[in-house]
Structures are given as C-alpha cells and as structure tokens.
N, C-alpha and C. Protein backbone atom coordinates (compact mmCIF):
# COMPACT_ATOMS: atom_id res chain seq x y z
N UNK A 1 85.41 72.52 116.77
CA UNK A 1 84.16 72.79 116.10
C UNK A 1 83.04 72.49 117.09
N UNK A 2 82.12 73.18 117.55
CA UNK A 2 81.09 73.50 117.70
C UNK A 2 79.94 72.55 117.43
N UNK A 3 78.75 72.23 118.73
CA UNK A 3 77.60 71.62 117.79
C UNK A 3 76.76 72.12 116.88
N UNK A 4 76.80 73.59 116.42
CA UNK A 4 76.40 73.99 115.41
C UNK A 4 77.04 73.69 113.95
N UNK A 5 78.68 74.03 114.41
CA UNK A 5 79.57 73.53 112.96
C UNK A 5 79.54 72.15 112.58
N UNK A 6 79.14 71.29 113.57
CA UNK A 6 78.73 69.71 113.59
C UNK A 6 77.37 69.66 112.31
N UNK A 7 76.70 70.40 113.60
CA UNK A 7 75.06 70.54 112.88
C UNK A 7 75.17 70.95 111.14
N UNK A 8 75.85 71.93 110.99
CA UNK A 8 76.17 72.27 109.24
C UNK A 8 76.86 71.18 108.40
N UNK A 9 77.68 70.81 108.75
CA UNK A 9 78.45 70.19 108.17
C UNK A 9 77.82 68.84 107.93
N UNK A 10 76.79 68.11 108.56
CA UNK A 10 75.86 67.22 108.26
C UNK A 10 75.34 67.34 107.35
N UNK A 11 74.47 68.73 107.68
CA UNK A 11 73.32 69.11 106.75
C UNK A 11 73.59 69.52 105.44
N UNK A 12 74.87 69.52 105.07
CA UNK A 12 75.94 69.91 104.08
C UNK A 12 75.98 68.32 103.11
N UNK A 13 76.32 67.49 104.26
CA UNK A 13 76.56 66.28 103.74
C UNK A 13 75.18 64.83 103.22
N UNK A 14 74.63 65.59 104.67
CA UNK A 14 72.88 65.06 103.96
C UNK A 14 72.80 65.33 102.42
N UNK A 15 72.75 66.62 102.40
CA UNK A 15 72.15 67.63 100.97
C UNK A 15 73.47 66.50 99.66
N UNK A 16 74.43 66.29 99.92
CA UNK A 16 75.29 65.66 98.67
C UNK A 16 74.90 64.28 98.66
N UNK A 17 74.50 63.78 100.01
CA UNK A 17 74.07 62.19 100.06
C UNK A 17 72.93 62.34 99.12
N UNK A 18 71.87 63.12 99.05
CA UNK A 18 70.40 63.37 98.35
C UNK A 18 70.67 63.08 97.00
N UNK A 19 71.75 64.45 96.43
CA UNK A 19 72.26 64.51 95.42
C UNK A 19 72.54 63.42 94.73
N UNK A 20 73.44 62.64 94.94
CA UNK A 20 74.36 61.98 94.67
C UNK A 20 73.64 60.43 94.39
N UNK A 21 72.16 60.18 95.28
CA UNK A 21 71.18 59.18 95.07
C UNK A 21 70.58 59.57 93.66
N UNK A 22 70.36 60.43 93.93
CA UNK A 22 69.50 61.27 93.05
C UNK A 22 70.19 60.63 91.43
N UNK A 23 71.74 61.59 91.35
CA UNK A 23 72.41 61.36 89.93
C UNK A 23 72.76 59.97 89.79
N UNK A 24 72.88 59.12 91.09
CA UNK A 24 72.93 57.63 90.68
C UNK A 24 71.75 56.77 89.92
N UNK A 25 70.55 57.44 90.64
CA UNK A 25 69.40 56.50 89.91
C UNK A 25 69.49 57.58 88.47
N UNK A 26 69.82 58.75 88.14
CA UNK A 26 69.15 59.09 86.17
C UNK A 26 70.45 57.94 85.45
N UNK A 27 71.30 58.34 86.25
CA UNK A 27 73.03 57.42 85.76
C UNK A 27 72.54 55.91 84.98
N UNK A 28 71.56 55.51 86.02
CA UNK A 28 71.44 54.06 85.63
C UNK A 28 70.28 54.00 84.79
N UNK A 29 69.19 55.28 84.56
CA UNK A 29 67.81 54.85 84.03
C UNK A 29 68.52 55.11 82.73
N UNK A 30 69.80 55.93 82.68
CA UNK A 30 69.53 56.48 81.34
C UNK A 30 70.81 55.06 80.63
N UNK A 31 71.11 54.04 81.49
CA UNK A 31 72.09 53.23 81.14
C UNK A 31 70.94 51.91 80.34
N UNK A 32 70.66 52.06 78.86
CA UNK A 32 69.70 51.16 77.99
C UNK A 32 69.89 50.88 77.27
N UNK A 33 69.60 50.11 76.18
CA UNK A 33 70.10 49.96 74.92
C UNK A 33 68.65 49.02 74.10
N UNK A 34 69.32 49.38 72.51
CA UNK A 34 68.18 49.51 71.38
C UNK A 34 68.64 48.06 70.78
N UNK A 35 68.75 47.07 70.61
CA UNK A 35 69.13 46.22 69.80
C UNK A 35 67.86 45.06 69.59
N UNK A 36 68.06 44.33 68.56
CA UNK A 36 66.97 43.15 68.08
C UNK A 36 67.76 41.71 68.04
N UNK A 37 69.28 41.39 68.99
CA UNK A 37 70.21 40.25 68.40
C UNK A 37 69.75 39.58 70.20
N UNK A 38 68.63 39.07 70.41
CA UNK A 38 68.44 37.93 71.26
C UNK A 38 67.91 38.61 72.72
N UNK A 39 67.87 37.93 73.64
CA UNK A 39 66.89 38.21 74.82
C UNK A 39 67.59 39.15 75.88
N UNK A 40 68.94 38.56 75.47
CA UNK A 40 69.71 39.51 76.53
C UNK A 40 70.86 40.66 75.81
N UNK A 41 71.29 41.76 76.10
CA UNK A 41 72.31 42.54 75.95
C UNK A 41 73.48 43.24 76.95
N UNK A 42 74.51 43.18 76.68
CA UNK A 42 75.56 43.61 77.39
C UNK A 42 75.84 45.10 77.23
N UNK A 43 76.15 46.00 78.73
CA UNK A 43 76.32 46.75 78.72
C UNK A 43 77.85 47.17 80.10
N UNK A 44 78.12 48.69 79.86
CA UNK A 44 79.67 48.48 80.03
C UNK A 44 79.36 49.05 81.43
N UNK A 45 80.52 49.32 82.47
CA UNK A 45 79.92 49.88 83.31
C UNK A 45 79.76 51.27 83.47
N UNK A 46 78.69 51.57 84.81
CA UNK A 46 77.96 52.80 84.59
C UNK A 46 78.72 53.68 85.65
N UNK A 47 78.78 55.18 85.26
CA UNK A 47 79.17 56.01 86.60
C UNK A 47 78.15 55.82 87.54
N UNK A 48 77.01 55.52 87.41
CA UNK A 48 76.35 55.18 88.67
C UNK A 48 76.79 54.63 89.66
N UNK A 49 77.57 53.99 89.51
CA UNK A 49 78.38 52.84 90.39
C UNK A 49 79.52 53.63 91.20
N UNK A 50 80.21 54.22 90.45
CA UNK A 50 80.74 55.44 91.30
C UNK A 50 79.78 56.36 92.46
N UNK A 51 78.92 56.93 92.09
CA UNK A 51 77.90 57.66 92.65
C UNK A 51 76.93 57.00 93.00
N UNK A 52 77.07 55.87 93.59
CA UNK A 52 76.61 54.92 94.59
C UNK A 52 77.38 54.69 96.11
N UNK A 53 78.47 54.69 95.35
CA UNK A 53 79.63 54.06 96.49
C UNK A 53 79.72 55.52 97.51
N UNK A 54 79.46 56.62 96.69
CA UNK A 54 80.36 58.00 97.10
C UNK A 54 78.55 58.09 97.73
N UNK A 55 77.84 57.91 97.80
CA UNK A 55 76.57 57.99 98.48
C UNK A 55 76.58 57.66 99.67
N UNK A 56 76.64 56.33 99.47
CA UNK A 56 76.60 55.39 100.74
C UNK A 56 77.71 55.92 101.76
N UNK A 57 78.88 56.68 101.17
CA UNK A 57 80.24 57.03 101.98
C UNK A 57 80.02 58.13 103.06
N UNK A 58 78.68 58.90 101.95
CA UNK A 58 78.36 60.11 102.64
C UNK A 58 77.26 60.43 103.39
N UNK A 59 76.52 59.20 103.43
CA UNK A 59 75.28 59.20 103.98
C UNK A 59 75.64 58.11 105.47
N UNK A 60 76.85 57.33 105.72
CA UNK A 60 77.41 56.78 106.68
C UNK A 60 78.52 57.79 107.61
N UNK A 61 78.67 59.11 106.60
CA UNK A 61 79.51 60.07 107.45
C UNK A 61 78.57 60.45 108.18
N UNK A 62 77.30 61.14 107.52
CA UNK A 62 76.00 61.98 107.73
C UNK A 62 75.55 61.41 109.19
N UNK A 63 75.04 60.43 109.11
CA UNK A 63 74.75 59.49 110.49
C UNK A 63 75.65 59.44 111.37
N UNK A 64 77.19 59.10 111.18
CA UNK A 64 77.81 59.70 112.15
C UNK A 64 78.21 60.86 112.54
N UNK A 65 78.41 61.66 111.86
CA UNK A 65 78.45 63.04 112.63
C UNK A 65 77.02 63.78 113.22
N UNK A 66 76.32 63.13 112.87
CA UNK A 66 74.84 63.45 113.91
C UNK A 66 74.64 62.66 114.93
N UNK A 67 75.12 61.91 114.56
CA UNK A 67 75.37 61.23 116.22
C UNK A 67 76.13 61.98 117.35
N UNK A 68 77.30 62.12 116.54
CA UNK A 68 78.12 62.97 117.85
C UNK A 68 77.20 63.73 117.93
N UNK A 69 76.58 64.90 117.28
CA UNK A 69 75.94 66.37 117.63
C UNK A 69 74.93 65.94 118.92
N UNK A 70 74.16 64.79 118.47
CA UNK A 70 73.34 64.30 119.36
C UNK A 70 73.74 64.25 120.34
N UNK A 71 74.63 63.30 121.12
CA UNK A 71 75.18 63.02 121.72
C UNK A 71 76.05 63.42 122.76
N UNK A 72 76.60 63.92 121.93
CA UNK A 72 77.41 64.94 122.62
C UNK A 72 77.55 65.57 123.92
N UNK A 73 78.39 65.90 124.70
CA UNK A 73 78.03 67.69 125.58
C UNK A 73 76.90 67.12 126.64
N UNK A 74 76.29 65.71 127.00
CA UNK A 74 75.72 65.28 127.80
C UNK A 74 74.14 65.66 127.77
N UNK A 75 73.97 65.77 126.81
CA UNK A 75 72.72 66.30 125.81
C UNK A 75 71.31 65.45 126.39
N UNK A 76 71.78 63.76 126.24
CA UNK A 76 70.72 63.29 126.78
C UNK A 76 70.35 63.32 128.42
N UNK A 77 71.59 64.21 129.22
CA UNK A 77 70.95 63.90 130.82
C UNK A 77 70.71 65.51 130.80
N UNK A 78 70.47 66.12 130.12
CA UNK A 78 69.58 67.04 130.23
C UNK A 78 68.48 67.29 130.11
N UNK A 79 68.12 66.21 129.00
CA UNK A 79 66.81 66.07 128.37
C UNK A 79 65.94 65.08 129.80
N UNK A 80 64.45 65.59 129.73
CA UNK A 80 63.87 64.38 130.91
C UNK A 80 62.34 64.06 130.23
N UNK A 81 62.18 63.33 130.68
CA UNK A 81 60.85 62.50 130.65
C UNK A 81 60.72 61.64 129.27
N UNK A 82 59.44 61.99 128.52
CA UNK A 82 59.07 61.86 127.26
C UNK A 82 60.06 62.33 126.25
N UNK A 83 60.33 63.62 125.99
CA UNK A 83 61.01 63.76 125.56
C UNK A 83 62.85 63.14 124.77
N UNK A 84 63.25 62.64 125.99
CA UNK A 84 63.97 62.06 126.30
C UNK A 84 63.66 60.84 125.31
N UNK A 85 62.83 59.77 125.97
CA UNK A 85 62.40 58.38 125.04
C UNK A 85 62.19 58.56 123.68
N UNK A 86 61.40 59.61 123.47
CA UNK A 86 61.26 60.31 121.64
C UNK A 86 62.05 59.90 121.03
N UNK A 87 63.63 60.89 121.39
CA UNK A 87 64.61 61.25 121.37
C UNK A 87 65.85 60.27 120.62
N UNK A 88 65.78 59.24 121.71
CA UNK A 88 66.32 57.89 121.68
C UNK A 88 65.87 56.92 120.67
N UNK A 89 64.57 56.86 120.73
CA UNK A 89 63.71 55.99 119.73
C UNK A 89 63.88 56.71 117.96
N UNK A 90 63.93 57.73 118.31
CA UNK A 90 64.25 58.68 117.01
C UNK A 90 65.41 58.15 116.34
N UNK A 91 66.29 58.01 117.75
CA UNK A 91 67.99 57.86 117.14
C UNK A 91 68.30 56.82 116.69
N UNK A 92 67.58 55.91 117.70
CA UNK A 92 67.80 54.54 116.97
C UNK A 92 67.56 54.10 116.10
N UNK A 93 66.37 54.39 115.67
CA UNK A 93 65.72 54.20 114.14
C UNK A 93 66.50 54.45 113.45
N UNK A 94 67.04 55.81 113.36
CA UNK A 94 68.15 56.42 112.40
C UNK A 94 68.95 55.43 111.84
N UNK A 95 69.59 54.90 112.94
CA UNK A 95 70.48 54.23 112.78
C UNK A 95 70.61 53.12 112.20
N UNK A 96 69.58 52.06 112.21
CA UNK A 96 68.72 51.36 111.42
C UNK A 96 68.41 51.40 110.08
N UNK A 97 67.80 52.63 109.75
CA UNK A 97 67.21 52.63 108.48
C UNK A 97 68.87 53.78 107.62
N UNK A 98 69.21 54.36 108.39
CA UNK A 98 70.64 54.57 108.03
C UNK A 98 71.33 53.19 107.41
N UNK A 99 71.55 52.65 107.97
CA UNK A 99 72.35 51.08 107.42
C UNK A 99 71.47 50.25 106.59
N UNK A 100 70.26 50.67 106.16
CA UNK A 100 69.72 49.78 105.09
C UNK A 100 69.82 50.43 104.29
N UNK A 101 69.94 52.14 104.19
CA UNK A 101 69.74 52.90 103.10
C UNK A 101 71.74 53.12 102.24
N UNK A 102 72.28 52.71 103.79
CA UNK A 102 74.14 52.62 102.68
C UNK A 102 73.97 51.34 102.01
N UNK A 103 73.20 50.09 102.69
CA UNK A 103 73.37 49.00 102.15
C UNK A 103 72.64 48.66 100.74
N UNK A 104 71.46 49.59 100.31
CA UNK A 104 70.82 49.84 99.32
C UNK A 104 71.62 50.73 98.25
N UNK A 105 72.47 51.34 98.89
CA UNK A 105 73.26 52.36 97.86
C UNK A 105 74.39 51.62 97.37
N UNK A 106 74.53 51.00 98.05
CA UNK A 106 75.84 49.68 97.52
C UNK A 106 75.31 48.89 97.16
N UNK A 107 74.02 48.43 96.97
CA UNK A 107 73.36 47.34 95.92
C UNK A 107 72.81 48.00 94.82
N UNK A 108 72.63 49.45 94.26
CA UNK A 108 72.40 49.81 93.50
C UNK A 108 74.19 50.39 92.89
N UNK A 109 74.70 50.22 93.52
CA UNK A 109 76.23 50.73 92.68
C UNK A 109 76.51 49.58 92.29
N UNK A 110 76.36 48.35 92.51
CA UNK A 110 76.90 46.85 92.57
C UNK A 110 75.97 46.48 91.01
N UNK A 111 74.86 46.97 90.69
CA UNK A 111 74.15 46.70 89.53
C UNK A 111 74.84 47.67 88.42
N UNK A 112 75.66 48.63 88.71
CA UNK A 112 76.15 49.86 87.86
C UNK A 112 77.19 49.13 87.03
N UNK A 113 78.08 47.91 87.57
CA UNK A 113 78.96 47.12 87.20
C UNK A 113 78.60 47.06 85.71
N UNK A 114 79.80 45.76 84.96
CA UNK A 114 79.15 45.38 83.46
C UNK A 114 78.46 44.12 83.87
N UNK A 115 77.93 43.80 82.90
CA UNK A 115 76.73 43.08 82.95
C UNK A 115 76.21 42.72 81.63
N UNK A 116 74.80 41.84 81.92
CA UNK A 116 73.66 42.22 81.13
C UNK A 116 72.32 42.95 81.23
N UNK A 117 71.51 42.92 80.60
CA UNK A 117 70.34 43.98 80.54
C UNK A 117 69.36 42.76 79.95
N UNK A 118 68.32 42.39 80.57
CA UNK A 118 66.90 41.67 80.16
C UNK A 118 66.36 42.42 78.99
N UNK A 119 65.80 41.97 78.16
CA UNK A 119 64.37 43.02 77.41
C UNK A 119 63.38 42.95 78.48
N UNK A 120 62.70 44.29 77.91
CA UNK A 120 61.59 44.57 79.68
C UNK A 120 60.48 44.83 78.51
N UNK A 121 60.62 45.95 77.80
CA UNK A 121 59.30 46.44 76.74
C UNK A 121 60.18 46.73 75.31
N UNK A 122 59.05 46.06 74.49
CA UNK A 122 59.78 46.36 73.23
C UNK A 122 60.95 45.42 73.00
N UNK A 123 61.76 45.97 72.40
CA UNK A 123 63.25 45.67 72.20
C UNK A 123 64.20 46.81 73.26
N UNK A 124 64.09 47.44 74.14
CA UNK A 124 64.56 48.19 75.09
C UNK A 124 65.06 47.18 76.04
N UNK A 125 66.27 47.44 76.54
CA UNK A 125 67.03 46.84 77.47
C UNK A 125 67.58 47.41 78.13
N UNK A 126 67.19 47.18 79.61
CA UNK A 126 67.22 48.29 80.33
C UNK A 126 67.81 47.47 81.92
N UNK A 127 68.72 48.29 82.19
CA UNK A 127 69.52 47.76 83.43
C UNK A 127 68.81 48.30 84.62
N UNK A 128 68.46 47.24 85.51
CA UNK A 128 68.04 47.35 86.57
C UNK A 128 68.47 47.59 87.96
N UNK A 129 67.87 48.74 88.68
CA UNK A 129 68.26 49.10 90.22
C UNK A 129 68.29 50.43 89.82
N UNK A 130 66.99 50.98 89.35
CA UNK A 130 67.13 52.25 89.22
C UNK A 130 66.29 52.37 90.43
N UNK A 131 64.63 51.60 91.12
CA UNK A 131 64.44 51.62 92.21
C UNK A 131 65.18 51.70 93.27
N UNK A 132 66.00 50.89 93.18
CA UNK A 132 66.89 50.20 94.32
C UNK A 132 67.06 51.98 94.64
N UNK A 133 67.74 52.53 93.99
CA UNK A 133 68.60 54.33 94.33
C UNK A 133 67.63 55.28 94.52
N UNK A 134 66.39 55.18 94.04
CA UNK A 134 65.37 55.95 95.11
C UNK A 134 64.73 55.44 96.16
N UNK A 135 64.39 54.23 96.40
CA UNK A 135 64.24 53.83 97.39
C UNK A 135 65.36 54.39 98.50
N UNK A 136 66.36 53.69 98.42
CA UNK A 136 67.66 54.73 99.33
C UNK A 136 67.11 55.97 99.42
N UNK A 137 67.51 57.01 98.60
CA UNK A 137 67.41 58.22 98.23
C UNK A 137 66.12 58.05 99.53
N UNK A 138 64.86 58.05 99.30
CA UNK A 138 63.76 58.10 100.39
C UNK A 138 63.80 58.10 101.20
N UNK A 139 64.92 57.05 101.44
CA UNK A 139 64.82 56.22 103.13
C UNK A 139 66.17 56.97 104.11
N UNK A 140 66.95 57.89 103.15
CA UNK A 140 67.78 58.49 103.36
C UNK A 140 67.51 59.87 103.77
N UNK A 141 66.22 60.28 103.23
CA UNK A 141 65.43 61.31 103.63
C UNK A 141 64.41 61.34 104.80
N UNK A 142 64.21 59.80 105.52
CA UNK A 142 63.80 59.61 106.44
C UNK A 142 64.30 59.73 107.60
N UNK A 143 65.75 59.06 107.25
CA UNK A 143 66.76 58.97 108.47
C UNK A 143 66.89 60.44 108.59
N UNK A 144 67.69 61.54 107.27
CA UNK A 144 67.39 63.21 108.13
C UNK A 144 66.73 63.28 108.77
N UNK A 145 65.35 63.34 108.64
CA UNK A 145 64.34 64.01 109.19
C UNK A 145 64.15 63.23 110.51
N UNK A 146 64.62 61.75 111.02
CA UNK A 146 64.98 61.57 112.65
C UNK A 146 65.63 62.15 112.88
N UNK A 147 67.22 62.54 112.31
CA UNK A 147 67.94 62.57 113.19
C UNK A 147 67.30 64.20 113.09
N UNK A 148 66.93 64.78 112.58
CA UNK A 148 66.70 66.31 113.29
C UNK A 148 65.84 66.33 114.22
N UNK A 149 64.94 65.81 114.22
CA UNK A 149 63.73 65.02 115.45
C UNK A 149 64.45 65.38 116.87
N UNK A 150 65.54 64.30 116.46
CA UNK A 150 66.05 63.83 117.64
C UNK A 150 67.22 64.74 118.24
N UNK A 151 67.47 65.44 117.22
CA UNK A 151 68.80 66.82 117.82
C UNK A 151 67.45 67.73 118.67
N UNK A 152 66.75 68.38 117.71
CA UNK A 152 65.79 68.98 118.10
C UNK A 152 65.32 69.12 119.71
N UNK A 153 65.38 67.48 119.59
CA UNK A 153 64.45 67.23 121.16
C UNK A 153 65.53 67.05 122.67
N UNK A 154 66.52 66.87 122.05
CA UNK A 154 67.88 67.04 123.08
C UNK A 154 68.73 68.31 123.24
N UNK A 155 68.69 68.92 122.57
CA UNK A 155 69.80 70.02 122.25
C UNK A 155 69.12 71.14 123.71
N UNK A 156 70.02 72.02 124.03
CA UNK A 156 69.98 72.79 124.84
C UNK A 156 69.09 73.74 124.96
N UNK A 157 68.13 74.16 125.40
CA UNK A 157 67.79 75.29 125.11
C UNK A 157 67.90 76.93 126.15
N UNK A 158 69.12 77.90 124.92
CA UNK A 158 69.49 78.25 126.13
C UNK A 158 68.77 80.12 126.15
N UNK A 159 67.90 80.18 124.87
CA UNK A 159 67.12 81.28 125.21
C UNK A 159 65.90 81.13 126.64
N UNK A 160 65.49 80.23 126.94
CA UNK A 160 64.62 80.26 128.20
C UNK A 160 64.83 80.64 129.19
C-alpha cells in the first residue's frame, strides 16, 4: 500500500474516531434518570463505554498510521528549511495532544461503567463525562488537522 492508500485509510479512520466521540458523548447525555428516593441514584452501564474504548482504539491507529505516511519514503530529508521545522513541530504536537485525546476517551468510557449519578437540577440525575467526550472529540479534531499540516508540508511534490 501506497502513501496515498496510507493517506485514505487514516482519513477513513479519523472520520469513525469523530463518529464514535460523537455517539459516545449522546450515549452518556442521554444516560439520566427521574427519581425523588435521596441525593444519589444508580445507574447500569452505558454503551458509551464501549464507544469510548473503540474511539480511543481508533484514534491511536489514526496517529499511527499518519505517522508512517509522514514519515515515511524519507519525506523529511526532502523537505528543507522552514518548512521542514513546521513540519516536525506539527508532528509532534500531534502526538501529544493525540495521547491526551485517547486518554480522555478512556476517561469518558471509564464514567460509562455502573455507578452513581449526583442530582445536578431538579430531581434529574445525570451521569457525568459527557464533556470529557467532546472535549476529546475537539482535540481529536485538532490532532487531524496537524497531522495534515504536517503530511502536507513534507510529502513530495511531484507535479513541479
């Protein structure tokens, strides 16, 4: 496979990592309950928690297989100057906010567990870390948009 079939197959896997943040945080907003018997309530666990784990799985593939693309084929001693440093600084970041955003997706699957639920408003009880999965979700949309930065600014260019 190809650094283009690399390149798809990311952008394939980005797009389900999105997803998959996405159906984890409604999973958990819509995980609440109505009762009036004391301060706290128990609830069972959530598929969120599934579609947390399968997030984080795919958003740690995502980062690595853009790495190779990056990487790859000697990509960075082609690249020179500025460019180059961009490039790197791009990647690294990635990589960074990549590993806070699996480690956020596994602290929002880790709240999907059973449990309890606080009262927040009303008599509504409502399980918390529905932030936690857009926050990810965001920061997961950040790391794309380096690592395309950073393919962008290395990759070959061989119409010139």
């Amino acid at each position: 496979m190809g650094k283009k079939g690399i390149m798809v197959v990311t952008s394939i896997l980005a797009v389900m990592t999105i997803v998959f943040g996405v159906i984890s945080a409604i999973l958990l907003a819509l995980k609440h309950h109505q009762d009036d018997r004391g301060e706290f309530s128990t609830y069972r666990r959530s598929p969120a928690m599934t579609c947390g784990v399968v997030a984080a799985v795919l958003a740690s593939m995502t980062q690595i297989l853009a790495s190779v693309a990056i990487c790859c084929c000697g990509a960075w001693r082609r690249t020179k100057g500025a460019k180059r440093i961009a490039a790197a600084v791009f990647f690294i970041i990635s990589w960074v906010l990549a590993i806070i955003a699996v480690l956020l997706f596994l602290a929002g699957a880790m709240l999907g567990f059973e449990g309890s639920a606080k009262k927040t408003v009303g008599n509504a009880r409502i399980v918390g870390g529905v932030g936690i999965f857009v926050i990810a979700t965001f920061l997961f949309l950040v790391v794309a948009a380096l690592e395309v930065a950073s393919y962008r600014l290395v990759r070959k260019k061989d119409h010139y």
